[in-house]
Protein backbone atom coordinates (compact mmCIF):
# COMPACT_ATOMS: atom_id res chain seq x y z
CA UNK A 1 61.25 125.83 -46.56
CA UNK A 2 63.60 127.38 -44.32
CA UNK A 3 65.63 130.48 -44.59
CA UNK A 4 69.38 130.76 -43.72
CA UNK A 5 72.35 132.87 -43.85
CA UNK A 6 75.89 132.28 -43.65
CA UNK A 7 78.67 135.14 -43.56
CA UNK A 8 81.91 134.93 -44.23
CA UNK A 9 84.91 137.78 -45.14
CA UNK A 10 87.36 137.04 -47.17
CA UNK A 11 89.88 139.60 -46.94
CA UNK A 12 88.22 142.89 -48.39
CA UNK A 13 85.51 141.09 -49.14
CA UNK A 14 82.32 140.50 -47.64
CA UNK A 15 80.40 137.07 -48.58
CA UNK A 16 76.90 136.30 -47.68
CA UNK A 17 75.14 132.50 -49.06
CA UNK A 18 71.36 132.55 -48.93
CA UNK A 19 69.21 129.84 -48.72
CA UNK A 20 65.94 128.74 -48.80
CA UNK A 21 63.29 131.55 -49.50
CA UNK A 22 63.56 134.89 -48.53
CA UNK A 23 60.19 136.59 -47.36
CA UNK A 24 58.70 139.64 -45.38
CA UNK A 25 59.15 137.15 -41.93
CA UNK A 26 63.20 136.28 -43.22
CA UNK A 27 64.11 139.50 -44.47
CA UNK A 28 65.07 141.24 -41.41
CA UNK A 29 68.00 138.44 -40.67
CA UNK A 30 69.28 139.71 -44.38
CA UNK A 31 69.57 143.17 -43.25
CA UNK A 32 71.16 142.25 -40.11
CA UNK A 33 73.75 140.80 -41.92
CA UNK A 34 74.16 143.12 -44.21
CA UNK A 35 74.02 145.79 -41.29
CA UNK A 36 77.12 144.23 -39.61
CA UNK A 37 79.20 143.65 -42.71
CA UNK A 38 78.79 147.53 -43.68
CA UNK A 39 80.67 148.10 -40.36
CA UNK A 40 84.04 146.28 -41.72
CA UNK A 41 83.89 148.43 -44.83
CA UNK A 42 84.14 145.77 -47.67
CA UNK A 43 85.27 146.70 -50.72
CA UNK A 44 83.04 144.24 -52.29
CA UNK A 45 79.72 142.28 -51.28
CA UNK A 46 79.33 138.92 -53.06
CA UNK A 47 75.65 137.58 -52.36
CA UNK A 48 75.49 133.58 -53.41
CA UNK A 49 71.85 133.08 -54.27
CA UNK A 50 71.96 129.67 -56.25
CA UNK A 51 70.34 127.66 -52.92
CA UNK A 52 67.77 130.44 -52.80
CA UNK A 53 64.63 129.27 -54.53
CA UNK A 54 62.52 132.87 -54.16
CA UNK A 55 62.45 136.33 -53.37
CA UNK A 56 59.96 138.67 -51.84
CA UNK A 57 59.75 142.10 -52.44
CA UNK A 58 61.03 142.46 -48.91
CA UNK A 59 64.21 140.63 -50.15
CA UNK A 60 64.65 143.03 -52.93
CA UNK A 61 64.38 145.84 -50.49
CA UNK A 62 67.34 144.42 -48.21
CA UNK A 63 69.12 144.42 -51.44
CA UNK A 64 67.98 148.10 -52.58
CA UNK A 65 69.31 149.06 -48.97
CA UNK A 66 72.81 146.92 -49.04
CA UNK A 67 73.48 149.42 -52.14
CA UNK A 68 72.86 152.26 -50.23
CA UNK A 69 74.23 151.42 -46.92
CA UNK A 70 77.27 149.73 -48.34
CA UNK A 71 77.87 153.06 -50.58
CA UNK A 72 78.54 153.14 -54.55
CA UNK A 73 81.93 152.31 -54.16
CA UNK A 74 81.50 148.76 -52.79
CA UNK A 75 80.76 146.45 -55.91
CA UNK A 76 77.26 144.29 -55.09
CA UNK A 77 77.86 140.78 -57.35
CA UNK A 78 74.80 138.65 -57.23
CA UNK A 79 75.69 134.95 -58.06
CA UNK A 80 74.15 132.12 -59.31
CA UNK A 81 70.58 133.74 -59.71
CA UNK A 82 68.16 131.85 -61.40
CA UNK A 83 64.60 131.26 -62.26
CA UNK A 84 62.17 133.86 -59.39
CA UNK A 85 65.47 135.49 -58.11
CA UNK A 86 66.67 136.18 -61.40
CA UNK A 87 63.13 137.45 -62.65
CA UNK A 88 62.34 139.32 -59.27
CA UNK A 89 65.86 141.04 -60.19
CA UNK A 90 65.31 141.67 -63.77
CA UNK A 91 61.41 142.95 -63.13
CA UNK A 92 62.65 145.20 -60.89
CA UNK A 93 64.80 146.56 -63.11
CA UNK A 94 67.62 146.08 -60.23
CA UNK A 95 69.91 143.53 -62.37
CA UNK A 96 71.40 147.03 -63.45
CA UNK A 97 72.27 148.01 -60.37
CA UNK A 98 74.09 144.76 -59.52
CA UNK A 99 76.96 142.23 -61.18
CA UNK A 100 74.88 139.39 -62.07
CA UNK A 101 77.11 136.35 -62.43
CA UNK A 102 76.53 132.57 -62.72
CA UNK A 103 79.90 131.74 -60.84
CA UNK A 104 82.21 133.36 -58.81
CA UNK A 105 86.42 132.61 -58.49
């Protein structure tokens, strides 16, 4: 399966929809994105996972750096995680770093 991004901001907000599965060979188009949306300043970064069937270690690093590059002001909500995102999340003990949601407004 393929891997994809798509970007969008919505005002103050920075959203990112990823789909597919997101491996060591993927991961670096993650951080690019999330390299480029640090540069607006978002107050929030909304991350739609439900189209993303699994997650890598070198996902949850991207994701360990978006907290840290985006600062611990900017809110991370994780949406629509389920089955190995959701347990590569929880494992990891990084669900309580994030807002883990099932939908988003």
């Amino acid at each position: 399966m393929t891997f994809s991004t798509t970007v969008e901001t919505r005002g103050r907000e920075a959203w990112i929809t990823l789909e597919g599965e997101l491996d060591a060979a993927v991961a670096g188009e993650f951080r690019t994105a999330i390299e480029r949306l640090a540069q607006e300043k978002p107050e929030k970064l909304v991350l739609f996972v439900n189209k993303l069937q699994f997650m890598a270690s070198a996902g949850l690093r991207v994701l360990v750096f978006a907290k840290q590059r985006m600062g611990s002001e900017v809110g991370i909500h994780v949406v629509g995680a389920t089955g190995p995102v959701l347990n590569t999340l929880q494992m990891s003990g990084f669900d309580q770093s994030v807002y883990l949601q099932e939908s988003y407004p």
